[in-house]
Structure formats: structure tokens, C-alpha cells
PDB file of N, CA and C in Angstrom:
ATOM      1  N   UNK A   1       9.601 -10.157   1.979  1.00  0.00           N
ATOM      2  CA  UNK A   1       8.620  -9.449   1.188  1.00  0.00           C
ATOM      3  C   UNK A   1       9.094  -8.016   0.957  1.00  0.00           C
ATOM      4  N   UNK A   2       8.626  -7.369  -0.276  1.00  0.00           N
ATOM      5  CA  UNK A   2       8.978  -6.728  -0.561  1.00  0.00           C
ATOM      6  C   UNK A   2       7.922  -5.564  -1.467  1.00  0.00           C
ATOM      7  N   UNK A   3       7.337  -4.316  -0.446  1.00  0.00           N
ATOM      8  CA  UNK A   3       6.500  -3.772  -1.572  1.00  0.00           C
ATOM      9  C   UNK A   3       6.767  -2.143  -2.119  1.00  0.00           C
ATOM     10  N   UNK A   4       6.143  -2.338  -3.589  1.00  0.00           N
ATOM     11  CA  UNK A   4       6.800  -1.445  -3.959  1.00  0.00           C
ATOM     12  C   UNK A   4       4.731  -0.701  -4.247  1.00  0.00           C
ATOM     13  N   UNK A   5       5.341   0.382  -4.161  1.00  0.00           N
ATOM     14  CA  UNK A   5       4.048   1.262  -4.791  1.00  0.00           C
ATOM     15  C   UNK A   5       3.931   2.413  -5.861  1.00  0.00           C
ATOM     16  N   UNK A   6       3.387   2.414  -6.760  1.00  0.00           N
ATOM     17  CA  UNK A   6       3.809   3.413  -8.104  1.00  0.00           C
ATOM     18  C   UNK A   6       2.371   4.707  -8.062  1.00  0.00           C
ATOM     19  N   UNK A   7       3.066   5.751  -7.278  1.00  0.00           N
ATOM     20  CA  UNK A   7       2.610   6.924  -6.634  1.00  0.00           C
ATOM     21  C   UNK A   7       1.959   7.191  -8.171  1.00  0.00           C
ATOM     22  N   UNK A   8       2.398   7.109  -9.150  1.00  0.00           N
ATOM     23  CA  UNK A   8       1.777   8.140 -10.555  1.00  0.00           C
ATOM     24  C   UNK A   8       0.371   6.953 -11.111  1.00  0.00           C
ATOM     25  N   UNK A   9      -0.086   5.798 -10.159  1.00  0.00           N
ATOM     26  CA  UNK A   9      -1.196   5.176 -10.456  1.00  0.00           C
ATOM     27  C   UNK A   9      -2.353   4.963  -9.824  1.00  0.00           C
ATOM     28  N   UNK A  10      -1.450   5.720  -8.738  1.00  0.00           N
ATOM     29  CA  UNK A  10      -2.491   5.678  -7.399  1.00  0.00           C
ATOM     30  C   UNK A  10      -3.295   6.538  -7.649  1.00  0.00           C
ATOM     31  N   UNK A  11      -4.987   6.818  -7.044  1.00  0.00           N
ATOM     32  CA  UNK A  11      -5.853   7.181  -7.016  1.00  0.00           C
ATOM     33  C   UNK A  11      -6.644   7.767  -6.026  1.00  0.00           C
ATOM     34  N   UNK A  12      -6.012   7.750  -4.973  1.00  0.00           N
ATOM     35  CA  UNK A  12      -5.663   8.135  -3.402  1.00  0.00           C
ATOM     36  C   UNK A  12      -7.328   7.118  -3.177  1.00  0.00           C
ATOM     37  N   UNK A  13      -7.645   6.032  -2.732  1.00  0.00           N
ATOM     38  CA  UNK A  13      -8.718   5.164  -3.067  1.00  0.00           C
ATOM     39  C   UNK A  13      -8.862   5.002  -1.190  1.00  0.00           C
ATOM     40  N   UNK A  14      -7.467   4.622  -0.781  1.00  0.00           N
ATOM     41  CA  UNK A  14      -7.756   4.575   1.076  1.00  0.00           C
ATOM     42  C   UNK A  14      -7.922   3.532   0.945  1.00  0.00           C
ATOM     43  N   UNK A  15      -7.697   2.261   0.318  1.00  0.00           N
ATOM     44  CA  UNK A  15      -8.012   1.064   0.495  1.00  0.00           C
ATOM     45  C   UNK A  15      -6.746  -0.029   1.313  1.00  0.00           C
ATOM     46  N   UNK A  16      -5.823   0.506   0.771  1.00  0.00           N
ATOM     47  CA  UNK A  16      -4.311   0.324   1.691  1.00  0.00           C
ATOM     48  C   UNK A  16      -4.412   0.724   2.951  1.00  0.00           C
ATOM     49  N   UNK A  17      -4.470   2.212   3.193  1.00  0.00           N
ATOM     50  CA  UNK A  17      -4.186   2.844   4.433  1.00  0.00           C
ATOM     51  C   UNK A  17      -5.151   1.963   5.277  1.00  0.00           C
ATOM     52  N   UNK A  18      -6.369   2.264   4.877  1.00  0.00           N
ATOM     53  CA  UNK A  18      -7.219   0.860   6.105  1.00  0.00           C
ATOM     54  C   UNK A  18      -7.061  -0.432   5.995  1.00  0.00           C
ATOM     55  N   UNK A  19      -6.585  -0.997   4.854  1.00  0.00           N
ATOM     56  CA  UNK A  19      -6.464  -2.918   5.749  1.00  0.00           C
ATOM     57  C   UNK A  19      -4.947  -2.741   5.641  1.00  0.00           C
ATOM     58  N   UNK A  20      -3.963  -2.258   5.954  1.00  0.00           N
ATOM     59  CA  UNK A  20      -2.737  -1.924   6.467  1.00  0.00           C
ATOM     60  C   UNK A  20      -2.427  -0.236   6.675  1.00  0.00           C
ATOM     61  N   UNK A  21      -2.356   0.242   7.553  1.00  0.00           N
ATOM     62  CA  UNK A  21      -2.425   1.114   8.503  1.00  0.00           C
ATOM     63  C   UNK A  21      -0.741   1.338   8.781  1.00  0.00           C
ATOM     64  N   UNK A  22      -0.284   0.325   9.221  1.00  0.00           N
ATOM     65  CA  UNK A  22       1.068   0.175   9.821  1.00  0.00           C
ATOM     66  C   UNK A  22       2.200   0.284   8.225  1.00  0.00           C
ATOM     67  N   UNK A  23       1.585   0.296   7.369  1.00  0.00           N
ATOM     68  CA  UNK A  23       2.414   0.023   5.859  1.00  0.00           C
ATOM     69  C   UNK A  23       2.312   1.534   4.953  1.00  0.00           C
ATOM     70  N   UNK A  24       1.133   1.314   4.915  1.00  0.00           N
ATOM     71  CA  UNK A  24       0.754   2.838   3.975  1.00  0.00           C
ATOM     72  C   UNK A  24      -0.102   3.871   4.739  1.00  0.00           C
ATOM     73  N   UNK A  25      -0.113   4.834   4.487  1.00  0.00           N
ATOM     74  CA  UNK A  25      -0.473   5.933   4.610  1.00  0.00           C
ATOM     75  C   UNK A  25      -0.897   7.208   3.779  1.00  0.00           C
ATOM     76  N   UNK A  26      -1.668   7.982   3.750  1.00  0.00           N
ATOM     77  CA  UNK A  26      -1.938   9.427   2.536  1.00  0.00           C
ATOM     78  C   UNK A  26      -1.512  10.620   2.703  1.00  0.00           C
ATOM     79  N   UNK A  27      -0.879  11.338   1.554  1.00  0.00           N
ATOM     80  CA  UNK A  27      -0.863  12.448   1.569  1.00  0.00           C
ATOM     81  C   UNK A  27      -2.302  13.733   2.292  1.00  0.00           C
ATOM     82  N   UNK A  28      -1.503  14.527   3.153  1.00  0.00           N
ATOM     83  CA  UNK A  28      -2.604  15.284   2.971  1.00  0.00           C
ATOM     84  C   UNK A  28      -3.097  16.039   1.945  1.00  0.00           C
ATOM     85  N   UNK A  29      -2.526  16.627   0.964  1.00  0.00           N
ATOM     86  CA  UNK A  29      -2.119  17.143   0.038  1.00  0.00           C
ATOM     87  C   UNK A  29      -3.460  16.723  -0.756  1.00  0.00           C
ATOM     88  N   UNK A  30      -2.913  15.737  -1.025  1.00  0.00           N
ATOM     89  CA  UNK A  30      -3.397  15.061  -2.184  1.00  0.00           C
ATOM     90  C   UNK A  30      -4.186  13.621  -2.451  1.00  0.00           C
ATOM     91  N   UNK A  31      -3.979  13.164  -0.936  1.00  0.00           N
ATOM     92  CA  UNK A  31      -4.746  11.932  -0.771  1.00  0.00           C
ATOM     93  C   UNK A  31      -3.875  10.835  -1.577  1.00  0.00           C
ATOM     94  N   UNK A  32      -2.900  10.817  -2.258  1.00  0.00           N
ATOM     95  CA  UNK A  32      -2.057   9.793  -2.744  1.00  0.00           C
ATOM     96  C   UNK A  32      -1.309   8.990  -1.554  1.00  0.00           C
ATOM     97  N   UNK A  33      -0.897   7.395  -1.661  1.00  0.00           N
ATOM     98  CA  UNK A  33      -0.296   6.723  -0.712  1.00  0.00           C
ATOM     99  C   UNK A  33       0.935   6.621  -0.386  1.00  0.00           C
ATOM    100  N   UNK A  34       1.627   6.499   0.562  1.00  0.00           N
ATOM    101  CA  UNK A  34       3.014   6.562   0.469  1.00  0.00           C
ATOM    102  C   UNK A  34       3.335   5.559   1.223  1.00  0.00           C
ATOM    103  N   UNK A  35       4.065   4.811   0.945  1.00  0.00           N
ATOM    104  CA  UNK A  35       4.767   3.639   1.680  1.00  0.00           C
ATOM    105  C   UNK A  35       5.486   4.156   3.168  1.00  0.00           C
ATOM    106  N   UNK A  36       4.872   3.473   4.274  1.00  0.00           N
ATOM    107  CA  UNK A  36       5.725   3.920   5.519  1.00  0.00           C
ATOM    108  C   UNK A  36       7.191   2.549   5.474  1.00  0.00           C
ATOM    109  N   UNK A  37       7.047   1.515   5.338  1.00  0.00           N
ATOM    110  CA  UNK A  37       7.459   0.767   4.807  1.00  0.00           C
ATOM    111  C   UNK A  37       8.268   0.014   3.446  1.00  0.00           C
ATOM    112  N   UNK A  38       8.985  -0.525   3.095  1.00  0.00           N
ATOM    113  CA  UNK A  38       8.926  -1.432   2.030  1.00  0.00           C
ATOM    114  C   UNK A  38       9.711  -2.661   1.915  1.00  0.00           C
ATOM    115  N   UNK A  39       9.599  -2.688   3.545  1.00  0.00           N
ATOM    116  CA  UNK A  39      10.078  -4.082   3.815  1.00  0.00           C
ATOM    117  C   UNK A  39       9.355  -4.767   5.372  1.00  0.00           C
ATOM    118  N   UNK A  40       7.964  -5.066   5.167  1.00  0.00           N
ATOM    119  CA  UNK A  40       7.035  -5.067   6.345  1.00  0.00           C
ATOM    120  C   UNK A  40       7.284  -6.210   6.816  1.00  0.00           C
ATOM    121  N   UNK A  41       7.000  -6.081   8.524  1.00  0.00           N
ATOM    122  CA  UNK A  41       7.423  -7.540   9.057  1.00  0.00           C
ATOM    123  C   UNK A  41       6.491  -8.599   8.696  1.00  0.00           C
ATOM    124  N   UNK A  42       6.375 -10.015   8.971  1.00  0.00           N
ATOM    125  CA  UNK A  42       6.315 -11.334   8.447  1.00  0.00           C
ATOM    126  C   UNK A  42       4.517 -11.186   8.897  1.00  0.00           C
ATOM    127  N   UNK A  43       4.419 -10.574  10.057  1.00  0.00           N
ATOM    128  CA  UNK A  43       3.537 -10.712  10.597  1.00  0.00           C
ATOM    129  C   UNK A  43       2.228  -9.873   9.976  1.00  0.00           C
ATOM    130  N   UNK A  44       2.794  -9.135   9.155  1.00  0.00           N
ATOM    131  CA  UNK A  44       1.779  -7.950   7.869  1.00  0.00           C
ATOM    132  C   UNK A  44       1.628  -8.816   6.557  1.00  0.00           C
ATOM    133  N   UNK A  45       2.479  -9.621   6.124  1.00  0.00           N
ATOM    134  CA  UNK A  45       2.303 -10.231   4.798  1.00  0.00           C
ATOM    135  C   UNK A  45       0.971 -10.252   4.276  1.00  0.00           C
ATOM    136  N   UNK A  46       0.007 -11.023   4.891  1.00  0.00           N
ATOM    137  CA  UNK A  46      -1.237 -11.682   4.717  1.00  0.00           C
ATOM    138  C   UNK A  46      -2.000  -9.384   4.264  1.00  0.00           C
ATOM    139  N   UNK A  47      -1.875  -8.839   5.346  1.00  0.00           N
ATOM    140  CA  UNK A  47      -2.794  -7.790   5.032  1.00  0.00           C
ATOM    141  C   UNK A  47      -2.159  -6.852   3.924  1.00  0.00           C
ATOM    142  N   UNK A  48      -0.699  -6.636   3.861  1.00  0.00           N
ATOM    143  CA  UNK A  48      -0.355  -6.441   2.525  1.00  0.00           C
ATOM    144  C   UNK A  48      -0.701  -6.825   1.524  1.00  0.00           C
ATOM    145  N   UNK A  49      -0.727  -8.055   1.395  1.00  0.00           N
ATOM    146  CA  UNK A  49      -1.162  -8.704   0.219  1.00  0.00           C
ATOM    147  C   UNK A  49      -2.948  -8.480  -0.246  1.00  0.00           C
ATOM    148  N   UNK A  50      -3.321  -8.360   1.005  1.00  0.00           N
ATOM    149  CA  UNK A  50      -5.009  -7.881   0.923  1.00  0.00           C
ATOM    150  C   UNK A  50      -5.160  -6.544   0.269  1.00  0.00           C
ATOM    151  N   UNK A  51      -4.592  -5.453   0.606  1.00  0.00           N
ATOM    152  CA  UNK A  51      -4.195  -4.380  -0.079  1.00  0.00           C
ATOM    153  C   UNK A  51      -4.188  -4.396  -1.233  1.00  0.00           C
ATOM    154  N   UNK A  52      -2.688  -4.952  -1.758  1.00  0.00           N
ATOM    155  CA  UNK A  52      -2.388  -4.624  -3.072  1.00  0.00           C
ATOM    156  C   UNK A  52      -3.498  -5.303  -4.033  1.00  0.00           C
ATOM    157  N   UNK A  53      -4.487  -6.048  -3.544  1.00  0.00           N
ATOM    158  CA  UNK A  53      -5.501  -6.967  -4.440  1.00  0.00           C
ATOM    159  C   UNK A  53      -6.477  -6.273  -4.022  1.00  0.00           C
ATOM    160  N   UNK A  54      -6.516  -5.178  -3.209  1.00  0.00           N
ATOM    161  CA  UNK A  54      -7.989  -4.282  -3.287  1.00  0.00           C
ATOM    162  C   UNK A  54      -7.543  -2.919  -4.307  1.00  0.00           C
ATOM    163  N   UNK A  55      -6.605  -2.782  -4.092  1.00  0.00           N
ATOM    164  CA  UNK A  55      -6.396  -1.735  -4.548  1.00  0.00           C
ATOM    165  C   UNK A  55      -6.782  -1.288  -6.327  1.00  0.00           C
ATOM    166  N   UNK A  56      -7.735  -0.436  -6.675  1.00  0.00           N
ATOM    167  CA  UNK A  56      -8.537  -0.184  -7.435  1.00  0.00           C
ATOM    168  C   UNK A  56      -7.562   0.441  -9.164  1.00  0.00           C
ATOM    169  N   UNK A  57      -5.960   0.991  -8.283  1.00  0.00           N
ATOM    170  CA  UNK A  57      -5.636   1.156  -9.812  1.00  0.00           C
ATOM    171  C   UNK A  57      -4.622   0.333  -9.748  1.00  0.00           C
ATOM    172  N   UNK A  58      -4.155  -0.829  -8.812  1.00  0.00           N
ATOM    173  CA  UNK A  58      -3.459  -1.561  -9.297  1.00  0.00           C
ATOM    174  C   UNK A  58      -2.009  -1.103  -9.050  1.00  0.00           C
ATOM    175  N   UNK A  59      -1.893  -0.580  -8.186  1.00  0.00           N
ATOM    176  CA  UNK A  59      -0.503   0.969  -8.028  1.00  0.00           C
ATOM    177  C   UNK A  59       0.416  -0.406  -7.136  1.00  0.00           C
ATOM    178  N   UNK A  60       0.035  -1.295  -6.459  1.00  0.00           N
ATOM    179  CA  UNK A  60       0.538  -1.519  -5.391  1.00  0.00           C
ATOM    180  C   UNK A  60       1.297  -3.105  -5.665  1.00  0.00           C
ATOM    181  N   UNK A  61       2.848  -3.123  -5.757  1.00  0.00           N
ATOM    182  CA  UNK A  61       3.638  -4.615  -6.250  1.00  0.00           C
ATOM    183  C   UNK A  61       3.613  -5.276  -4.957  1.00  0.00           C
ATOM    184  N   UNK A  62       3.431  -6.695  -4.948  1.00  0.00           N
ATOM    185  CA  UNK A  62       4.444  -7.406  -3.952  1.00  0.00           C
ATOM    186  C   UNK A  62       5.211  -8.054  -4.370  1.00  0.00           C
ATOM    187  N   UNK A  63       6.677  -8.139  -3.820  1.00  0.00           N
ATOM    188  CA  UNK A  63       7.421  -9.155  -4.318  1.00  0.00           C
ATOM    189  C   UNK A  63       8.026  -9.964  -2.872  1.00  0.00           C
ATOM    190  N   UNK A  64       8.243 -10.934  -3.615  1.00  0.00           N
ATOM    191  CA  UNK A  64       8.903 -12.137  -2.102  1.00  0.00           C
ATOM    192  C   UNK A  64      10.086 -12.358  -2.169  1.00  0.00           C
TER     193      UNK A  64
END
């Protein structure tokens, strides 16, 4: 797996950082997300994927 995140769509929303914690994270700045990750272990898939389908502007790819 493989995720990518497009910082100029994000909306700083926090919907990542809480159902993956261990993956993404926010600026203080600015409240935008930043990938701690972009190659998460096997065992995150499922809440990654919960993420990028909450996520409100759509900022967040998975690929396999």
C-alpha cells in the first residue's frame, strides 16, 4: 500500500489524524495533514483506507 496525500486539498478537517494517528498528523501552523508515513504497515491498511473515505476534501490517494 501506498498513500499519497495532496497538501493543496486538504482542509486541515482532523479526520485522518484520528482514525490513523500512527499515519497522519497536522501542522501546527496551519492545521493541514502531513503524511508521517507513505508506506504503512499491513496492519494499518483497513484504518487508512477509513481515512481517505472520510476525508471531506478528498486530499487523501490509496494505492496497492
Amino acid at each position: 500500500m501506498r498513500v499519497i496525500l495532496d497538501q493543496d486539498k486538504c482542509v486541515g478537517s482532523g479526520q485522518c489524524v484520528m482514525t490513523a494517528p500512527e499515519v497522519f498528523d497536522q501542522r501546527d501552523e496551519d492545521g493541514i495533514a502531513v503524511l508521517l508515513t507513505t508506506a504503512p504497515d499491513t496492519g494499518q491498511t483497513d484504518v487508512v483506507r477509513e481515512a481517505a473515505a472520510l476525508c471531506p476534501a478528498l486530499a487523501i490517494t490509496v494505492r496497492e
